[in-house]
PDB file of N, CA and C in Angstrom:
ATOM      1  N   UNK A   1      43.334 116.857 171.265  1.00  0.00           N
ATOM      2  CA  UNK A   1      42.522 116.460 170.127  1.00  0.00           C
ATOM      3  C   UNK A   1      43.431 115.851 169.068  1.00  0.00           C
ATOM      4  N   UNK A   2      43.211 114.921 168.279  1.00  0.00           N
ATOM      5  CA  UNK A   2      43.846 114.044 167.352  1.00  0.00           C
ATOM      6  C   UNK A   2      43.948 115.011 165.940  1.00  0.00           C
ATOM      7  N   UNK A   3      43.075 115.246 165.824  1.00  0.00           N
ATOM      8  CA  UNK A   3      43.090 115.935 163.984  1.00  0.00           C
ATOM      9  C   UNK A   3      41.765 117.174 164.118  1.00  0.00           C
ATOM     10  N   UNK A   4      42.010 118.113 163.698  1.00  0.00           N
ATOM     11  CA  UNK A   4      41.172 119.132 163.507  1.00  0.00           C
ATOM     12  C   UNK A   4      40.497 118.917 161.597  1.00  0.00           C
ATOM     13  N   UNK A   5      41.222 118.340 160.968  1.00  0.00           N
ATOM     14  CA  UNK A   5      40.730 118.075 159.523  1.00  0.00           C
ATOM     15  C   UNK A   5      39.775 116.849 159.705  1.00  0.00           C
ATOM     16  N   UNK A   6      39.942 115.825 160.091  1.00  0.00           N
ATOM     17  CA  UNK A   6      39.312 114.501 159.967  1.00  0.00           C
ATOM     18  C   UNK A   6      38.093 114.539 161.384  1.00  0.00           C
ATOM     19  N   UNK A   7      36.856 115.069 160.727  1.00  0.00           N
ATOM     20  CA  UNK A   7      35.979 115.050 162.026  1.00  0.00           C
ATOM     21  C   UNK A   7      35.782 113.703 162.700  1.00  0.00           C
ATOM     22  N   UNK A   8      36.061 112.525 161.870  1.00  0.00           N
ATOM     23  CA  UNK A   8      35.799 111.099 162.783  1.00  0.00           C
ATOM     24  C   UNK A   8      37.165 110.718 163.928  1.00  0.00           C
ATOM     25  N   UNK A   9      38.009 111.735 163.793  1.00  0.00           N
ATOM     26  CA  UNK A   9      38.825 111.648 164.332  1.00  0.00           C
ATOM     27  C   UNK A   9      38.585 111.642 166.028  1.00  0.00           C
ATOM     28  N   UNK A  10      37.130 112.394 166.286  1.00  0.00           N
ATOM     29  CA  UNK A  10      37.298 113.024 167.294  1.00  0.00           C
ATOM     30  C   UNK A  10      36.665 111.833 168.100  1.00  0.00           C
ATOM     31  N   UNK A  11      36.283 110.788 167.513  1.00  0.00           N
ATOM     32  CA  UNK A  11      35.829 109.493 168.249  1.00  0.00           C
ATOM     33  C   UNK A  11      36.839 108.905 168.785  1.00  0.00           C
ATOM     34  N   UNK A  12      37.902 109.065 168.346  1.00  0.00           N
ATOM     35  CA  UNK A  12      39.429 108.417 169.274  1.00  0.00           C
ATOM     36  C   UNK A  12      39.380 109.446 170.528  1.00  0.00           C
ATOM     37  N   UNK A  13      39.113 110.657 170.600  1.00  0.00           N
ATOM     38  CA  UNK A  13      39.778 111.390 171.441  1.00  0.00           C
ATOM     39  C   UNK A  13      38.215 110.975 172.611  1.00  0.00           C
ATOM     40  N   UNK A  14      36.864 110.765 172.274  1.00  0.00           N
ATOM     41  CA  UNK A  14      36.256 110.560 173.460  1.00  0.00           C
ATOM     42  C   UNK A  14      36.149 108.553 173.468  1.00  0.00           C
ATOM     43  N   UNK A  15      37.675 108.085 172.749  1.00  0.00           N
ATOM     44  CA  UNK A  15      37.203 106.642 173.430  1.00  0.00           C
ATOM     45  C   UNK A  15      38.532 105.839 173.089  1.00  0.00           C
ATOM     46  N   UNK A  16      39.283 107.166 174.084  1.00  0.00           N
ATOM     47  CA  UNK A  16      40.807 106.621 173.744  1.00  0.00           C
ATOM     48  C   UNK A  16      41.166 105.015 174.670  1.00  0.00           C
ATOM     49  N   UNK A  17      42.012 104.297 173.850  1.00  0.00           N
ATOM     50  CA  UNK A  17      42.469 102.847 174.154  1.00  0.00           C
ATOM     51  C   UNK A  17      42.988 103.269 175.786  1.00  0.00           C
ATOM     52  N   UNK A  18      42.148 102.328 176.680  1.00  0.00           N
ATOM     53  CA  UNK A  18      42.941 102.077 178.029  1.00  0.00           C
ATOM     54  C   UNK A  18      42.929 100.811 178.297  1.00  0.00           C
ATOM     55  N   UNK A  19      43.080  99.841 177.623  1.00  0.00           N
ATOM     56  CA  UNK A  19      43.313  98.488 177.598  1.00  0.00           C
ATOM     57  C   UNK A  19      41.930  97.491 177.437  1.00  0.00           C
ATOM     58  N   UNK A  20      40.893  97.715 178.272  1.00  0.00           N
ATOM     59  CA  UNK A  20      40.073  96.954 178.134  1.00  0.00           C
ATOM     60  C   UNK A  20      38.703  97.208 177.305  1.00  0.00           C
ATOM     61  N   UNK A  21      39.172  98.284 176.443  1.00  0.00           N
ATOM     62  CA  UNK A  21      38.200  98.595 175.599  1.00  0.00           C
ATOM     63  C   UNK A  21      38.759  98.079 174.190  1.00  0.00           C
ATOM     64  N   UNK A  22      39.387  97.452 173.943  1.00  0.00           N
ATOM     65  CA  UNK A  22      40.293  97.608 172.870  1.00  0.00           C
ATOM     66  C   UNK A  22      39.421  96.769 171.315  1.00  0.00           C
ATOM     67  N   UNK A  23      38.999  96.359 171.136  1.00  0.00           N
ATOM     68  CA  UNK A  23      37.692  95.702 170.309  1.00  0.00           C
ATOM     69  C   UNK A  23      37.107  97.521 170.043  1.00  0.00           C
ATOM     70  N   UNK A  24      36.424  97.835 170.932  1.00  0.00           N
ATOM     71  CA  UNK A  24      35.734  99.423 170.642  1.00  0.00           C
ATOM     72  C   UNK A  24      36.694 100.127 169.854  1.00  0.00           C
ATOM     73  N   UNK A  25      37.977 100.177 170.828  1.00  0.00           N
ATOM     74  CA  UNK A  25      39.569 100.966 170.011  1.00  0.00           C
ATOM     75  C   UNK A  25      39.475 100.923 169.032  1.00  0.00           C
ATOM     76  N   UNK A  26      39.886  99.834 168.601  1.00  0.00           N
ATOM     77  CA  UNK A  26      40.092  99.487 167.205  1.00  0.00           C
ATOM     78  C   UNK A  26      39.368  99.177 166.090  1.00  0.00           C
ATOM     79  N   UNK A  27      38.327  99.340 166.060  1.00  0.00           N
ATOM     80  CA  UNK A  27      36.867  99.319 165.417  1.00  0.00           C
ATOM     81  C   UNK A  27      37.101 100.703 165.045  1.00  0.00           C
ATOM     82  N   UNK A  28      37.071 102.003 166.446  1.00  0.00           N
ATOM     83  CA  UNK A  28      37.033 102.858 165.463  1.00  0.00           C
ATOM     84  C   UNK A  28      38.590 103.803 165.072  1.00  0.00           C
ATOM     85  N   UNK A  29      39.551 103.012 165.798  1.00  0.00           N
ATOM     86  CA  UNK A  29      40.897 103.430 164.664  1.00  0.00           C
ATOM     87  C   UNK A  29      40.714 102.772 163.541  1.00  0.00           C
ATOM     88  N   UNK A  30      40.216 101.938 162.973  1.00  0.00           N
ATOM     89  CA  UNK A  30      40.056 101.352 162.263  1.00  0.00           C
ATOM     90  C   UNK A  30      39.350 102.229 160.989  1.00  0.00           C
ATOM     91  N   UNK A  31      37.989 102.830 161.166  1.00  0.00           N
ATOM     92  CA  UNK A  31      37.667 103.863 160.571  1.00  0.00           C
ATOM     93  C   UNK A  31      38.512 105.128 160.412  1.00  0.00           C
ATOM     94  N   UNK A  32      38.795 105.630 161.219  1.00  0.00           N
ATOM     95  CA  UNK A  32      39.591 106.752 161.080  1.00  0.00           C
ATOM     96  C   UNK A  32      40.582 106.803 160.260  1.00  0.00           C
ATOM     97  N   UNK A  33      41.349 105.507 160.475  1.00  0.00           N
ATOM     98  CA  UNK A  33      42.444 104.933 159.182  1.00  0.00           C
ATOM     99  C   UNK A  33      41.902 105.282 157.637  1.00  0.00           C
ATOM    100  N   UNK A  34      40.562 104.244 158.149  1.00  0.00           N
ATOM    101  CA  UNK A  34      40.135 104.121 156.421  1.00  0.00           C
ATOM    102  C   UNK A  34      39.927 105.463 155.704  1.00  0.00           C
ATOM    103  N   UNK A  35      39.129 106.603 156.733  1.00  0.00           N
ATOM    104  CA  UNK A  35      38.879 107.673 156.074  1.00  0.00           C
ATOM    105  C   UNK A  35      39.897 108.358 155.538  1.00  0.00           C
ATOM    106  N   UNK A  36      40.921 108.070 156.439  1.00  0.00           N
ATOM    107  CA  UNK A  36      42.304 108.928 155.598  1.00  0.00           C
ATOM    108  C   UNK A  36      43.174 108.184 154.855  1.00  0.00           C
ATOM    109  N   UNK A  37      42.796 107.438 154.048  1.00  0.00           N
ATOM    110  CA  UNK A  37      43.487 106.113 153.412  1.00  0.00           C
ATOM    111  C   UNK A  37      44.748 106.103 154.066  1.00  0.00           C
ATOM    112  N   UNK A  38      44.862 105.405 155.373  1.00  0.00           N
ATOM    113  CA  UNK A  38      46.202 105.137 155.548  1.00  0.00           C
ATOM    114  C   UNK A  38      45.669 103.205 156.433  1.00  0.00           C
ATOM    115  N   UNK A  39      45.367 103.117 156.009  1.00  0.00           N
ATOM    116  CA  UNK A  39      44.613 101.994 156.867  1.00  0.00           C
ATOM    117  C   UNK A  39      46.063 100.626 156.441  1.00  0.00           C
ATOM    118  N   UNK A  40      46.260 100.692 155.523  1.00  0.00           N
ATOM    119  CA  UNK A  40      47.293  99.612 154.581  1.00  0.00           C
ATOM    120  C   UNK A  40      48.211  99.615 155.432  1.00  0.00           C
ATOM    121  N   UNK A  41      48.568 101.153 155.647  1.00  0.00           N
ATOM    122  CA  UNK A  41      50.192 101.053 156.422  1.00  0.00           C
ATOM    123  C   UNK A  41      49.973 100.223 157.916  1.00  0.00           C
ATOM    124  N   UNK A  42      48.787  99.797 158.752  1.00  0.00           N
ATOM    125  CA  UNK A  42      48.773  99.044 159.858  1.00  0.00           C
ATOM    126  C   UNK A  42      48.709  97.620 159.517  1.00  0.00           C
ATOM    127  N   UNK A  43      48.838  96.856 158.385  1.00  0.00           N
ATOM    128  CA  UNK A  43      49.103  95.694 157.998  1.00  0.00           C
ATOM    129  C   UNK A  43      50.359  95.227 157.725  1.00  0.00           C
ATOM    130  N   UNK A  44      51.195  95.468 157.452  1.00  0.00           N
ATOM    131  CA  UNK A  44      52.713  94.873 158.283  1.00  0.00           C
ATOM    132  C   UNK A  44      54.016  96.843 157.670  1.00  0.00           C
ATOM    133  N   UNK A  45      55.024  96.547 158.352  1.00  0.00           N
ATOM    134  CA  UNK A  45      56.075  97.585 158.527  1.00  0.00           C
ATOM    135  C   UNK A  45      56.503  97.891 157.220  1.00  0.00           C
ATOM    136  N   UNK A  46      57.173  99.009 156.728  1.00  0.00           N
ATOM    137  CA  UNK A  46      57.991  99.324 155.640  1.00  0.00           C
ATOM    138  C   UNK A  46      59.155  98.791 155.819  1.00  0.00           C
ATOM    139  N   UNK A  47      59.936  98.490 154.656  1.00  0.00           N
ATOM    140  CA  UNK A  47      61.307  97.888 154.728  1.00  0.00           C
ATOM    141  C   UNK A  47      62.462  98.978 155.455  1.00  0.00           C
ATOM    142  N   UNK A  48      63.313  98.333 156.442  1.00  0.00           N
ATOM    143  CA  UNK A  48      63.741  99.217 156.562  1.00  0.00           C
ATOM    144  C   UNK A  48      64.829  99.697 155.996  1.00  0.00           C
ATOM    145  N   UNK A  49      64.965  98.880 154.986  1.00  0.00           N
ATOM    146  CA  UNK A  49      66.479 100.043 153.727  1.00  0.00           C
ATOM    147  C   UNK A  49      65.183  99.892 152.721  1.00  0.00           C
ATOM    148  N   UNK A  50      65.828 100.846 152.100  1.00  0.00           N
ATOM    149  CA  UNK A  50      65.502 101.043 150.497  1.00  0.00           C
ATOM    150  C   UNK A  50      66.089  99.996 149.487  1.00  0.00           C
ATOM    151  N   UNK A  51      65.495  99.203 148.660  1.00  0.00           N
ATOM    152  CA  UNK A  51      66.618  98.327 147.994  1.00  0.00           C
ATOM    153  C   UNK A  51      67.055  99.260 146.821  1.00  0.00           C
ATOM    154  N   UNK A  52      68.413  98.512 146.683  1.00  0.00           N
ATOM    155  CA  UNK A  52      69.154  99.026 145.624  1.00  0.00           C
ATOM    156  C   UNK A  52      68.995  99.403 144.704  1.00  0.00           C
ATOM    157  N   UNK A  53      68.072  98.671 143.998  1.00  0.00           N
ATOM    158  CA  UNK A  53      67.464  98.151 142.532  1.00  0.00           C
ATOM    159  C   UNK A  53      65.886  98.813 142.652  1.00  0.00           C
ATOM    160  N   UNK A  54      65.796  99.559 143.133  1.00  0.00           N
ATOM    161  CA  UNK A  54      64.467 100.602 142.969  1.00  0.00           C
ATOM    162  C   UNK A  54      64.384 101.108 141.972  1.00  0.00           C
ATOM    163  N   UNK A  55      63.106 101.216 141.446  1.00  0.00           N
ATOM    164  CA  UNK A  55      62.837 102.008 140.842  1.00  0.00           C
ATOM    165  C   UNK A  55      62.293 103.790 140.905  1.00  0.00           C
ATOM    166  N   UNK A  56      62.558 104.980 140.518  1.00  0.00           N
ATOM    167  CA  UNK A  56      61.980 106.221 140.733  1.00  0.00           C
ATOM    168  C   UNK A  56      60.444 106.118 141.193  1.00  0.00           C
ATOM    169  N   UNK A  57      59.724 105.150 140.277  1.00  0.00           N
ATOM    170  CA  UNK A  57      58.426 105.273 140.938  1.00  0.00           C
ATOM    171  C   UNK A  57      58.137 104.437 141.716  1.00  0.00           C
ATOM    172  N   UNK A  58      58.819 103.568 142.117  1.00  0.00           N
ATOM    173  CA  UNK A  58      58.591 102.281 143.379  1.00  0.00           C
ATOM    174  C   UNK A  58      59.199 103.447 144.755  1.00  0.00           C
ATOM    175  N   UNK A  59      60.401 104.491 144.232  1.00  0.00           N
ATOM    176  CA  UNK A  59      60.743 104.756 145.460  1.00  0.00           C
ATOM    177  C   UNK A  59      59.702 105.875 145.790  1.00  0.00           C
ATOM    178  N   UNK A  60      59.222 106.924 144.976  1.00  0.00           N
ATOM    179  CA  UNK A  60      58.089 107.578 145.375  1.00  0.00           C
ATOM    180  C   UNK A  60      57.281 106.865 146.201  1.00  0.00           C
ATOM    181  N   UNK A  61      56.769 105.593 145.621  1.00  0.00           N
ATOM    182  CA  UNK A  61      55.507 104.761 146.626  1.00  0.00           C
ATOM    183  C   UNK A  61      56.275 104.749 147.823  1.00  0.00           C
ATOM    184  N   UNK A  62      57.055 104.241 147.882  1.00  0.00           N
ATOM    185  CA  UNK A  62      57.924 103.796 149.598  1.00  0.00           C
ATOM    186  C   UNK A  62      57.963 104.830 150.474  1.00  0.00           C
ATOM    187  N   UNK A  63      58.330 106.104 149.698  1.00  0.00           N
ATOM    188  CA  UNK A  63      58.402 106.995 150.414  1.00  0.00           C
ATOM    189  C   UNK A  63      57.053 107.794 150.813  1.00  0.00           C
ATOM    190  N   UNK A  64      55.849 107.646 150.138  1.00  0.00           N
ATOM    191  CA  UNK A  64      54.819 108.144 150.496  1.00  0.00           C
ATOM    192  C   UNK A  64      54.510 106.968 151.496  1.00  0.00           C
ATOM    193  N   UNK A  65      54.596 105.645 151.563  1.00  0.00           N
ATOM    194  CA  UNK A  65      54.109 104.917 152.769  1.00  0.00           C
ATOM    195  C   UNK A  65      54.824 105.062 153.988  1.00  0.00           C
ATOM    196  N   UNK A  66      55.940 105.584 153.644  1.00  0.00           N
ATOM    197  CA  UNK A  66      56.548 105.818 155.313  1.00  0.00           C
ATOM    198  C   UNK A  66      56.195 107.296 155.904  1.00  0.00           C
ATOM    199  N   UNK A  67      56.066 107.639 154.759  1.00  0.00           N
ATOM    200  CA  UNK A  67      55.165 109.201 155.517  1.00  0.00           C
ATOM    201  C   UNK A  67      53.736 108.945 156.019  1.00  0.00           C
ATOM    202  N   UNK A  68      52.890 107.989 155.201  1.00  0.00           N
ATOM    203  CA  UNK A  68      51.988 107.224 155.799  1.00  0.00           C
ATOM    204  C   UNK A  68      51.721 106.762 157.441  1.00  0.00           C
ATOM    205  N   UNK A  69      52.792 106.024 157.076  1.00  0.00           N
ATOM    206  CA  UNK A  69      53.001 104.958 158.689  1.00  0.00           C
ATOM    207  C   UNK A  69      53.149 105.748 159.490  1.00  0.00           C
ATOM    208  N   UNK A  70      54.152 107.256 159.727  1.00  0.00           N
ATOM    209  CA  UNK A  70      54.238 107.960 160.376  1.00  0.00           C
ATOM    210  C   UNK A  70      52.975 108.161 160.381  1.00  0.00           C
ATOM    211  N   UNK A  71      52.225 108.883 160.367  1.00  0.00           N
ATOM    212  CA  UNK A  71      50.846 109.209 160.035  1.00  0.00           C
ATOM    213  C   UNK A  71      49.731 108.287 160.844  1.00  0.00           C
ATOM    214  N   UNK A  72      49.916 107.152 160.764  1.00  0.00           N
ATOM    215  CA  UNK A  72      49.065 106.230 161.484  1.00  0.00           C
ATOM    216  C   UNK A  72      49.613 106.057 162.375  1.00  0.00           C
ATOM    217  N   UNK A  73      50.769 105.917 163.015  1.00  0.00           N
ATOM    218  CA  UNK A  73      51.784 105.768 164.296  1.00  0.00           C
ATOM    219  C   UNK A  73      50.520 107.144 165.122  1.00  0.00           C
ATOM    220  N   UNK A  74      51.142 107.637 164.514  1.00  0.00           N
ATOM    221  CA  UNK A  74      50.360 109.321 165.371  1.00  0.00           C
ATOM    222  C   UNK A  74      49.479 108.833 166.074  1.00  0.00           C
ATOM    223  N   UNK A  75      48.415 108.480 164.980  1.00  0.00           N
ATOM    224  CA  UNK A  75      46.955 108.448 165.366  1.00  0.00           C
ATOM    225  C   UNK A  75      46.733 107.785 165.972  1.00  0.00           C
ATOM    226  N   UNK A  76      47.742 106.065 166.087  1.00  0.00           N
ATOM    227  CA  UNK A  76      47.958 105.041 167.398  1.00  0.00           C
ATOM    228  C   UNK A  76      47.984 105.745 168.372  1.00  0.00           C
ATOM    229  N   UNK A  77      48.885 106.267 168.348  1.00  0.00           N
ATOM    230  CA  UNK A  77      49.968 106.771 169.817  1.00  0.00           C
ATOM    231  C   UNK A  77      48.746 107.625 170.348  1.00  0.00           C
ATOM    232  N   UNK A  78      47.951 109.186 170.028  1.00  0.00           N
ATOM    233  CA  UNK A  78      47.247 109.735 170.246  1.00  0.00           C
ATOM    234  C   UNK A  78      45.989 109.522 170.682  1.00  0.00           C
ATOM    235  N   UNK A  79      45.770 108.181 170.116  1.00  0.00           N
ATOM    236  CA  UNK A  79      44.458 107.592 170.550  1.00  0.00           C
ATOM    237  C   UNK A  79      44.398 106.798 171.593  1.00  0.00           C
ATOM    238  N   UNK A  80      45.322 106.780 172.450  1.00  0.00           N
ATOM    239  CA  UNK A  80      45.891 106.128 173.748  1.00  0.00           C
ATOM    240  C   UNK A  80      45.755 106.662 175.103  1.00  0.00           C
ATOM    241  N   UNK A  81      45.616 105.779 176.023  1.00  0.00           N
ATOM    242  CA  UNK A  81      46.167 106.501 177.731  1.00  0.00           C
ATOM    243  C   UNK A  81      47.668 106.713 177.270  1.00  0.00           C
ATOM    244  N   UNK A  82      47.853 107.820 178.577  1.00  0.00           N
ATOM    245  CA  UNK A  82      49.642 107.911 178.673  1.00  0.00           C
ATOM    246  C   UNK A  82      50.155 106.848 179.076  1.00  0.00           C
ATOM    247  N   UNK A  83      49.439 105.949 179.660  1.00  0.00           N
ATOM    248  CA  UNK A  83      50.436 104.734 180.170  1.00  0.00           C
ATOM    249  C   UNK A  83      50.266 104.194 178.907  1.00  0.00           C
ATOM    250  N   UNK A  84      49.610 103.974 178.705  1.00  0.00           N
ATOM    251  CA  UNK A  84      49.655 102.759 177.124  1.00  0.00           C
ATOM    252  C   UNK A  84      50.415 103.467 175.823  1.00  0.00           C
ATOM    253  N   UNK A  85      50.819 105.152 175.776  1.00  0.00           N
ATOM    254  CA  UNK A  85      51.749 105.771 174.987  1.00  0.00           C
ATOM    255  C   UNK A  85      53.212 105.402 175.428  1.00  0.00           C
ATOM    256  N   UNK A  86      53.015 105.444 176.615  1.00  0.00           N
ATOM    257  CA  UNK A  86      54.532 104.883 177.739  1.00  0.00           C
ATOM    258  C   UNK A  86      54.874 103.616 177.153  1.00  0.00           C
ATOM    259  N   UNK A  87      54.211 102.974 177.207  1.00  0.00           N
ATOM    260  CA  UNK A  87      54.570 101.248 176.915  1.00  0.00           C
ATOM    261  C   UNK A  87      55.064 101.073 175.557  1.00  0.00           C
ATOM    262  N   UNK A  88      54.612 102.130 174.617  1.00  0.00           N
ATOM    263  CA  UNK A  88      54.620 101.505 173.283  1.00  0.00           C
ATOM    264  C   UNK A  88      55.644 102.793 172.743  1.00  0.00           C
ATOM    265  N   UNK A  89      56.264 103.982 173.509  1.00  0.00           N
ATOM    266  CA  UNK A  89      56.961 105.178 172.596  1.00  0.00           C
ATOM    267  C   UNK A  89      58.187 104.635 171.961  1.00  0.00           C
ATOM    268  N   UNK A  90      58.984 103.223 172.704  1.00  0.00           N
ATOM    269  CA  UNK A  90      59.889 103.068 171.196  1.00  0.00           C
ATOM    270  C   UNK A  90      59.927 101.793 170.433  1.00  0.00           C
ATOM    271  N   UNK A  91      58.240 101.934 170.038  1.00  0.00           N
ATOM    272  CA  UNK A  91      58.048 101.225 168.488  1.00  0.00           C
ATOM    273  C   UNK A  91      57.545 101.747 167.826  1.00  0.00           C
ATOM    274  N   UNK A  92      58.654 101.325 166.931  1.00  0.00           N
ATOM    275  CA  UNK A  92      58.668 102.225 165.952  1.00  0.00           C
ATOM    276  C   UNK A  92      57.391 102.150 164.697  1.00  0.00           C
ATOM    277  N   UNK A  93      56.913 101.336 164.596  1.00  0.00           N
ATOM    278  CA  UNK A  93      55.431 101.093 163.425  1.00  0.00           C
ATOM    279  C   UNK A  93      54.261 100.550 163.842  1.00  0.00           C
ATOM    280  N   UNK A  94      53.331 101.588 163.729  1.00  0.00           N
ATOM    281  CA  UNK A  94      52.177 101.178 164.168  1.00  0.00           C
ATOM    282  C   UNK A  94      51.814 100.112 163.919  1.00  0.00           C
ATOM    283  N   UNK A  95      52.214  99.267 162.833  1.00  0.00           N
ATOM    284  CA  UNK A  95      51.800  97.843 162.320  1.00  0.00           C
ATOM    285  C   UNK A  95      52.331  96.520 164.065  1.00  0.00           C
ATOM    286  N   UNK A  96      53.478  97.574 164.537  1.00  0.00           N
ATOM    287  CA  UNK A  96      54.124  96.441 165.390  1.00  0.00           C
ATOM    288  C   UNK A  96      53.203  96.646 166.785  1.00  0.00           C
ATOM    289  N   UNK A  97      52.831  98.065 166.805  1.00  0.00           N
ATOM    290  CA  UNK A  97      52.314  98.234 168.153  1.00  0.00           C
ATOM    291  C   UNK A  97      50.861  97.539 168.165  1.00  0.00           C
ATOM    292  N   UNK A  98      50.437  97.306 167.165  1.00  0.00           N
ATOM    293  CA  UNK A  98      48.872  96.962 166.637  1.00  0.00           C
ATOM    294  C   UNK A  98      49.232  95.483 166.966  1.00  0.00           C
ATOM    295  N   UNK A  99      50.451  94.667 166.647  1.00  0.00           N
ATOM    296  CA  UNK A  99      50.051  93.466 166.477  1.00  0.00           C
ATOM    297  C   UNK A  99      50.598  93.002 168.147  1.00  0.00           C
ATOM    298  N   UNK A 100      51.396  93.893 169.183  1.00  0.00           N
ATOM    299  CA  UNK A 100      51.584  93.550 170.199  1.00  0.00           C
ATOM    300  C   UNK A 100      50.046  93.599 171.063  1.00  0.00           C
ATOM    301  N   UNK A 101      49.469  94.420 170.888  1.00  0.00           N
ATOM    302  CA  UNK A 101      47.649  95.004 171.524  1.00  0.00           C
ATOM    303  C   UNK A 101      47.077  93.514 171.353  1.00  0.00           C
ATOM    304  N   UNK A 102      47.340  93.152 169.965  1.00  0.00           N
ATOM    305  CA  UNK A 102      46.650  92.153 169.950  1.00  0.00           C
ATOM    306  C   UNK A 102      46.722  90.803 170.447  1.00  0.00           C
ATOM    307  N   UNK A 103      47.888  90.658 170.523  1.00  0.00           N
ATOM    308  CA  UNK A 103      48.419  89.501 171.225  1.00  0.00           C
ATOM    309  C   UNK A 103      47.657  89.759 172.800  1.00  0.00           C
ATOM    310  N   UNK A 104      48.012  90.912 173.271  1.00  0.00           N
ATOM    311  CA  UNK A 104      47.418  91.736 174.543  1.00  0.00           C
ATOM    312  C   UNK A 104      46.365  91.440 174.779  1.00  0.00           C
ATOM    313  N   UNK A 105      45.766  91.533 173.984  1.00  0.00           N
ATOM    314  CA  UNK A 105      43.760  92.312 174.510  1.00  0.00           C
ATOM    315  C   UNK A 105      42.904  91.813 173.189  1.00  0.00           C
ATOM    316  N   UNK A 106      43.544  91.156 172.209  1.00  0.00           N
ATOM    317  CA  UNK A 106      42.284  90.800 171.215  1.00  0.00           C
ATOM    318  C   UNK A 106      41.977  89.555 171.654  1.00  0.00           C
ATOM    319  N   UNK A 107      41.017  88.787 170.070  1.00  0.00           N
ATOM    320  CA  UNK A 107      39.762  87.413 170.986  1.00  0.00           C
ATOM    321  C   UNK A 107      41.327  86.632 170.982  1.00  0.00           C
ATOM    322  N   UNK A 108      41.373  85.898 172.125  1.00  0.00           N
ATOM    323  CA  UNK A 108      41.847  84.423 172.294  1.00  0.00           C
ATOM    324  C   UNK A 108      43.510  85.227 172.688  1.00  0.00           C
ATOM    325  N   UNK A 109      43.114  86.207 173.511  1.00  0.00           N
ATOM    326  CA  UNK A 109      44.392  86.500 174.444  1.00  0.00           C
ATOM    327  C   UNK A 109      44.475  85.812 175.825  1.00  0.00           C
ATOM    328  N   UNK A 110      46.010  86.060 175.963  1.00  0.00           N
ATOM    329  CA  UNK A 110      46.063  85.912 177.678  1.00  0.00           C
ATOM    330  C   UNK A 110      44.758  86.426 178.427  1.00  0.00           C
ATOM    331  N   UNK A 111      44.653  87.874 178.419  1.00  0.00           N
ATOM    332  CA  UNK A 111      43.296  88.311 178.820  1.00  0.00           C
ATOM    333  C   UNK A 111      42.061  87.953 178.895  1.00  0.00           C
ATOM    334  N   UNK A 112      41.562  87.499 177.344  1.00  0.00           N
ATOM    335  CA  UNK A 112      40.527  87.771 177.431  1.00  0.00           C
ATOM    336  C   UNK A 112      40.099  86.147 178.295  1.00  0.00           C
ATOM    337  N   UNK A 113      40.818  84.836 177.842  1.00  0.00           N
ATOM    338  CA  UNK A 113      40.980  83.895 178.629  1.00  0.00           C
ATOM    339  C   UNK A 113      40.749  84.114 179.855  1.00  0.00           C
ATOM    340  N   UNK A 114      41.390  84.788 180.835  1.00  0.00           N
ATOM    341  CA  UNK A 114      41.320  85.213 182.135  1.00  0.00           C
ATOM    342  C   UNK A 114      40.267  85.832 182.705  1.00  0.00           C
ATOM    343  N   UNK A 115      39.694  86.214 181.876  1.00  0.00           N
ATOM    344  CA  UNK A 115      38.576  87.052 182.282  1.00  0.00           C
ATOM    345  C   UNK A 115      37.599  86.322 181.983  1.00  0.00           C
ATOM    346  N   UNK A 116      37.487  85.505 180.987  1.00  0.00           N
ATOM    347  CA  UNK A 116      36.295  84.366 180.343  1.00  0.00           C
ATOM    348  C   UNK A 116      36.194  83.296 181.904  1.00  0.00           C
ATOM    349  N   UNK A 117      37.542  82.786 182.266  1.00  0.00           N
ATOM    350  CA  UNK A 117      37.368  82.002 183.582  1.00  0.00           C
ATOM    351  C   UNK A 117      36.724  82.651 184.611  1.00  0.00           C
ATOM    352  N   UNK A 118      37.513  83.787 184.987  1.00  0.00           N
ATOM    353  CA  UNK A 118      37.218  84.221 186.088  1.00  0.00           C
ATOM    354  C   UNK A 118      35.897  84.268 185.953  1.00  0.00           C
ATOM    355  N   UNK A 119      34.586  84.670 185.363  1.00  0.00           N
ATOM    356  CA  UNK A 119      33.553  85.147 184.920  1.00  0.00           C
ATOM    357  C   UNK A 119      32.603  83.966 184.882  1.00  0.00           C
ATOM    358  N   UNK A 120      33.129  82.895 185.221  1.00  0.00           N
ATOM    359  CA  UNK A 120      32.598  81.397 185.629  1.00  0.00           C
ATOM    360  C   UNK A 120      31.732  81.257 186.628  1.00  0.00           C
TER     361      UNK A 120
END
């Protein structure tokens, strides 16, 4: 089970990503994100240094978004087949694994192309 706090959670666990559902997937990771405001952190990666010239409250924010991202990584990774956890365990931000899927399996992929022909 994904989250015992977040009851929409439990829609990942009966409609976890096995590749050709992935439109459904992500529709409702998509919610699940939103409900736990972490939805931001799957729109591109945290930096990976800290800059120099931070500020105390810029670095608070940074540091609550990478606890974030961790956070949504999870709920990627969890909401997956094991093969599709296999493929993706060393990337590191859900923002990267989200935008490889998509290249994968969203509209106007290799895939979905292939399947639009074949279906001729």
């Amino acid at each position: 089970m994904v989250s015992m706090k977040n009851p929409l959670a439990a829609i990942l666990d009966s409609n976890r990503f096995i590749g050709l559902n992935y439109q459904d997937w992500l529709h409702n990771l998509n919610l699940v994100l939103a409900s736990e405001k972490l939805l931001y952190t799957i729109e591109k990666c945290p930096p990976e240094e800290t800059p120099a010239d931070i500020s105390p409250e810029e670095l608070i924010t940074l540091n609550q978004w990478r606890d974030n991202e961790v956070k949504a990584r999870c709920y990627v990774m969890a909401s997956m087949s094991n093969e599709m956890q296999r493929r993706f365990e060393k990337t590191k931000y859900a923002s990267a694994i989200l935008f490889h899927l998509k290249e994968l399996y969203g509209e106007n992929s290799r895939h979905e192309r292939f399947t639009a022909v074949r279906s001729r």
